[in-house]
C-alpha atoms as a PDB file:
ATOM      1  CA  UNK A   1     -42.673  -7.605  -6.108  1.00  0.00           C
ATOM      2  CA  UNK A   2     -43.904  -5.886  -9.075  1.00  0.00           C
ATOM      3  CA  UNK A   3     -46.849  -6.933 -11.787  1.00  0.00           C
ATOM      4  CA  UNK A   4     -43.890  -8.348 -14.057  1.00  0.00           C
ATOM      5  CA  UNK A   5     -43.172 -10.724 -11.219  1.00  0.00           C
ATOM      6  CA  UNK A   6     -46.855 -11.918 -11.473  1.00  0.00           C
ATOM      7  CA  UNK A   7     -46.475 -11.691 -15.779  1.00  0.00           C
ATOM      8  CA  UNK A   8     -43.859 -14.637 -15.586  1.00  0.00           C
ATOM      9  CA  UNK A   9     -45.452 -16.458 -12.250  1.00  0.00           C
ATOM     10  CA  UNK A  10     -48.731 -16.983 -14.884  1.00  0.00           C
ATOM     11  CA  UNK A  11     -48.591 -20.096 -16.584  1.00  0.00           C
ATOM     12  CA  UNK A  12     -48.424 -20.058 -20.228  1.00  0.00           C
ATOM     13  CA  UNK A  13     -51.901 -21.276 -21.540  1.00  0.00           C
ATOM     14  CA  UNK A  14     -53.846 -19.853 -24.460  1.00  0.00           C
ATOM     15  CA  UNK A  15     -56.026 -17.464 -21.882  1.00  0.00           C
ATOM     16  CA  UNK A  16     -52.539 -15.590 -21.373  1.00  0.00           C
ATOM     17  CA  UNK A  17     -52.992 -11.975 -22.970  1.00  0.00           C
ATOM     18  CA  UNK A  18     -54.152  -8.783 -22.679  1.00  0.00           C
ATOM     19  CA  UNK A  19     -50.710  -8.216 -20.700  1.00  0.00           C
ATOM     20  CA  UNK A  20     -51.103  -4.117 -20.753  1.00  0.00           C
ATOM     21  CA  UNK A  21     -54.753  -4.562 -19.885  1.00  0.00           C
ATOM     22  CA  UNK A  22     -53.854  -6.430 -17.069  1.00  0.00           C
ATOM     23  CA  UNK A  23     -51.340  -4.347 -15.830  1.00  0.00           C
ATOM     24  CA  UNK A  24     -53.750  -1.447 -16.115  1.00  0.00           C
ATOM     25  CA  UNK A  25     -55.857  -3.257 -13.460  1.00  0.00           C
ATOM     26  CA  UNK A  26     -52.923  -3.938 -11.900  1.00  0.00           C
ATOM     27  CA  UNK A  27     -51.807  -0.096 -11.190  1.00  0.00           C
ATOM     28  CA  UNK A  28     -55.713   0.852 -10.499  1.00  0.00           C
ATOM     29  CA  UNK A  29     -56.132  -1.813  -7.791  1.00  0.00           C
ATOM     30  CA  UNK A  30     -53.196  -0.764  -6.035  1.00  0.00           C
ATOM     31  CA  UNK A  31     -51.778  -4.555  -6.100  1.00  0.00           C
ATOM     32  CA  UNK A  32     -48.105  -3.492  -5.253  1.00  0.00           C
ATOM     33  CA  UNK A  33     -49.462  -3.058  -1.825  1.00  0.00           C
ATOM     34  CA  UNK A  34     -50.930  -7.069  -1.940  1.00  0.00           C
ATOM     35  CA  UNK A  35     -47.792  -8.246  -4.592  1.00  0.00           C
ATOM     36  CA  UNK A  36     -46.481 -10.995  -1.693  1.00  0.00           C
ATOM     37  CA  UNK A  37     -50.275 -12.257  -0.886  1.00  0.00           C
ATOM     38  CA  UNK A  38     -50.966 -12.197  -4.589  1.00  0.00           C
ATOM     39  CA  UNK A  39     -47.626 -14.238  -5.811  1.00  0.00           C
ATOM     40  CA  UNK A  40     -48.166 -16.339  -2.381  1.00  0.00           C
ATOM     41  CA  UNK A  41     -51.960 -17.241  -3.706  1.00  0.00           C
ATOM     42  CA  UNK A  42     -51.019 -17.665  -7.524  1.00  0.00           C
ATOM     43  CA  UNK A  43     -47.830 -20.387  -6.607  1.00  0.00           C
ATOM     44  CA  UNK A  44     -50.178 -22.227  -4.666  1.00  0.00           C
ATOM     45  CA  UNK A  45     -53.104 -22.143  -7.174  1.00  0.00           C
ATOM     46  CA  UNK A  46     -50.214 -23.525  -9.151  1.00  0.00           C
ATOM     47  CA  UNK A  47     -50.315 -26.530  -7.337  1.00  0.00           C
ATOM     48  CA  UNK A  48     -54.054 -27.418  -6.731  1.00  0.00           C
ATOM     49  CA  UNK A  49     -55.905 -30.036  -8.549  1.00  0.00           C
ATOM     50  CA  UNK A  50     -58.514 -27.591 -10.396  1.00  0.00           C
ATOM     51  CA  UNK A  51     -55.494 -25.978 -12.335  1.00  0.00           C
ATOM     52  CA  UNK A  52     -53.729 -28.886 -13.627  1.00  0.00           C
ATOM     53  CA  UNK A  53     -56.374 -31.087 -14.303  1.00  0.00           C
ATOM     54  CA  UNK A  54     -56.613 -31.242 -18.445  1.00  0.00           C
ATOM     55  CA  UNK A  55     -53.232 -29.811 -18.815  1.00  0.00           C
ATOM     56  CA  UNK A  56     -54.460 -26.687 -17.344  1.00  0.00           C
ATOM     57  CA  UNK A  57     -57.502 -26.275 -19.320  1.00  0.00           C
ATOM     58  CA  UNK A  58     -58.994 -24.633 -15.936  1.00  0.00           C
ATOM     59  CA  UNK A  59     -57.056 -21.727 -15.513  1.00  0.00           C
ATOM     60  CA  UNK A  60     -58.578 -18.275 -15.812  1.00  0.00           C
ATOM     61  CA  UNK A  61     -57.184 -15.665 -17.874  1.00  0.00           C
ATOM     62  CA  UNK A  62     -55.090 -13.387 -15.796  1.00  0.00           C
ATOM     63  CA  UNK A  63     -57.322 -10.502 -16.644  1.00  0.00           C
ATOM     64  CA  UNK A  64     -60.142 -12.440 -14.815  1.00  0.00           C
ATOM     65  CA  UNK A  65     -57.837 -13.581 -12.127  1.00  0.00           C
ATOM     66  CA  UNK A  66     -56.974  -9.548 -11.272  1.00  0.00           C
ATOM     67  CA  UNK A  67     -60.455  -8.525 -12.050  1.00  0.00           C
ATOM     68  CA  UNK A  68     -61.973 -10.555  -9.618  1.00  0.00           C
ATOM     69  CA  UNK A  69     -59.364 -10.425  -7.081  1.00  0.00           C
ATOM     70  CA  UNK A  70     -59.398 -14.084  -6.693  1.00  0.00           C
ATOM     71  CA  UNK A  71     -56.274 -13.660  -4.076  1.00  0.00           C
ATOM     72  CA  UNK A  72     -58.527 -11.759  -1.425  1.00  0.00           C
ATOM     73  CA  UNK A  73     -59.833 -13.854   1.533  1.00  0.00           C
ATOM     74  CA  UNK A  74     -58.336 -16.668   0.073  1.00  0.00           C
ATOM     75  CA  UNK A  75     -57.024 -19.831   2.537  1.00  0.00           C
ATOM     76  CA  UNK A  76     -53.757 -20.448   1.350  1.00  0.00           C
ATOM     77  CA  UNK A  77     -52.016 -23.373   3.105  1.00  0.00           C
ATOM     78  CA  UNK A  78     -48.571 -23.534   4.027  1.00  0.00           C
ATOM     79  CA  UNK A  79     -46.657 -24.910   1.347  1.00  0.00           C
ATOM     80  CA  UNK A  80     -44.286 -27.050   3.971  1.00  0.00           C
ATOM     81  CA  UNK A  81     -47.172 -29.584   3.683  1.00  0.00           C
ATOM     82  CA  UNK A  82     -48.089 -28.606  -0.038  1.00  0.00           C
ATOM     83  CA  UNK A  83     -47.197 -30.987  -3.002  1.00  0.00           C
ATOM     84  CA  UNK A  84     -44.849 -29.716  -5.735  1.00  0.00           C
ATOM     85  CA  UNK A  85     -46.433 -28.579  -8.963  1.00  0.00           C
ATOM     86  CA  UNK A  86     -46.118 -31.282 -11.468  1.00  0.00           C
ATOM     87  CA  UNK A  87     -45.589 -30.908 -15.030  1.00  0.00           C
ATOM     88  CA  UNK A  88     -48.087 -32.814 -16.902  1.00  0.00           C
ATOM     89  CA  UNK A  89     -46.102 -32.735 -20.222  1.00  0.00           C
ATOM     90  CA  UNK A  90     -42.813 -33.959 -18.526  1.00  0.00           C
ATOM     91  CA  UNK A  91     -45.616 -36.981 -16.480  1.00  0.00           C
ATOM     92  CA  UNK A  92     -46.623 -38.087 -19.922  1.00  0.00           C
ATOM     93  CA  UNK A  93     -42.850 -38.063 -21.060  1.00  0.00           C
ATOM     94  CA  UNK A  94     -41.933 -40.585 -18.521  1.00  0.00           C
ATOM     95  CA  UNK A  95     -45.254 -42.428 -19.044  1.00  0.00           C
ATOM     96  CA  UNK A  96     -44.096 -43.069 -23.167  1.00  0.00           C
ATOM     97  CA  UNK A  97     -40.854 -43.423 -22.193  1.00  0.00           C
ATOM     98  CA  UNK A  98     -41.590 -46.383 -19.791  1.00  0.00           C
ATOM     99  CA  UNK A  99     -44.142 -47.634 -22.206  1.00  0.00           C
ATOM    100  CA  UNK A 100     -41.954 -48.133 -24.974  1.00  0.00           C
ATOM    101  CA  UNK A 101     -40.540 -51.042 -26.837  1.00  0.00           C
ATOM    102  CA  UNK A 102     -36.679 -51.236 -26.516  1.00  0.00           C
ATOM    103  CA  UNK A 103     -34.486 -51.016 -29.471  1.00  0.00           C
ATOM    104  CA  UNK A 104     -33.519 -54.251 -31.063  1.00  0.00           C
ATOM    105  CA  UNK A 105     -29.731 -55.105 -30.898  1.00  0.00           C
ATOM    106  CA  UNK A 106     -29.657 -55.156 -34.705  1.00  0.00           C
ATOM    107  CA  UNK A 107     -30.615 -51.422 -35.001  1.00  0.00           C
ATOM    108  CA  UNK A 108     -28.567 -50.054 -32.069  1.00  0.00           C
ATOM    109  CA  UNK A 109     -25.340 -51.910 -33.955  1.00  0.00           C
ATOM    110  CA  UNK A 110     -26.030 -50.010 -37.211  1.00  0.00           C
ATOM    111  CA  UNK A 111     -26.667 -47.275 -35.709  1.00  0.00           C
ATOM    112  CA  UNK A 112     -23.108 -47.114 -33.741  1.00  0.00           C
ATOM    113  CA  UNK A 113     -21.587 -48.500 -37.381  1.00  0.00           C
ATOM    114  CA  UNK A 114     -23.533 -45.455 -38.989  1.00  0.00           C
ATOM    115  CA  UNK A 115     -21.672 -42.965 -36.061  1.00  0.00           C
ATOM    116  CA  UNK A 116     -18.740 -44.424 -36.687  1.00  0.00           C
ATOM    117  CA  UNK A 117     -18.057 -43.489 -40.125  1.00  0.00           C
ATOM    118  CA  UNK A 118     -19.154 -39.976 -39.340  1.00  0.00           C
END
């Protein structure tokens, strides 16, 4: 496990930069020798409330995240019992999609005469 493994692991969110700063910290702290508890930590951070709450909104910068070696002494549950990380984009996808009105018989028959002449 290397720091690019950690790079694409990092959800994209506007606090995602400084990528050769970061990997300077990386290198310094010796985290190759921690890559498996870090990666293990940052998938289940993934999945707790405090980082998808406001479409992520909560998420450090990575920079922080390294800095402050978040992973150490961490209690990271097995993930046997831990719930799946969620989208929230594709959540409010199915929300509108359930939510909205059907399309009138009229429209979806000019529509398929419309296709039809194509």
């Amino acid at each position: 496990m290397t720091f690019d493994d950690f790079w694409k692991m990092w959800p994209n969110t506007p606090r995602k930069g400084a990528k050769a700063k970061c990997k300077q910290v990386w290198i310094k702290s010796y985290c190759d020798t921690q890559a498996d508890q870090i990666l293990k930590h940052l998938a289940w951070m993934k999945t707790t409330e405090q980082w998808l709450k406001s479409n992520g909104a909560f998420i450090p910068a990575p920079l922080v995240y390294l800095n402050q070696q978040r992973w150490d002494g961490a209690e990271v549950p097995e993930f046997a019992n831990a719930q799946p990380q969620i989208d929230p984009a594709i959540v409010k996808l199915e929300k509108d999609r359930q939510n909205a009105v059907p399309m009138p018989d009229h429209i979806r028959e000019k529509l398929a005469a419309i296709r039809g002449r194509q």
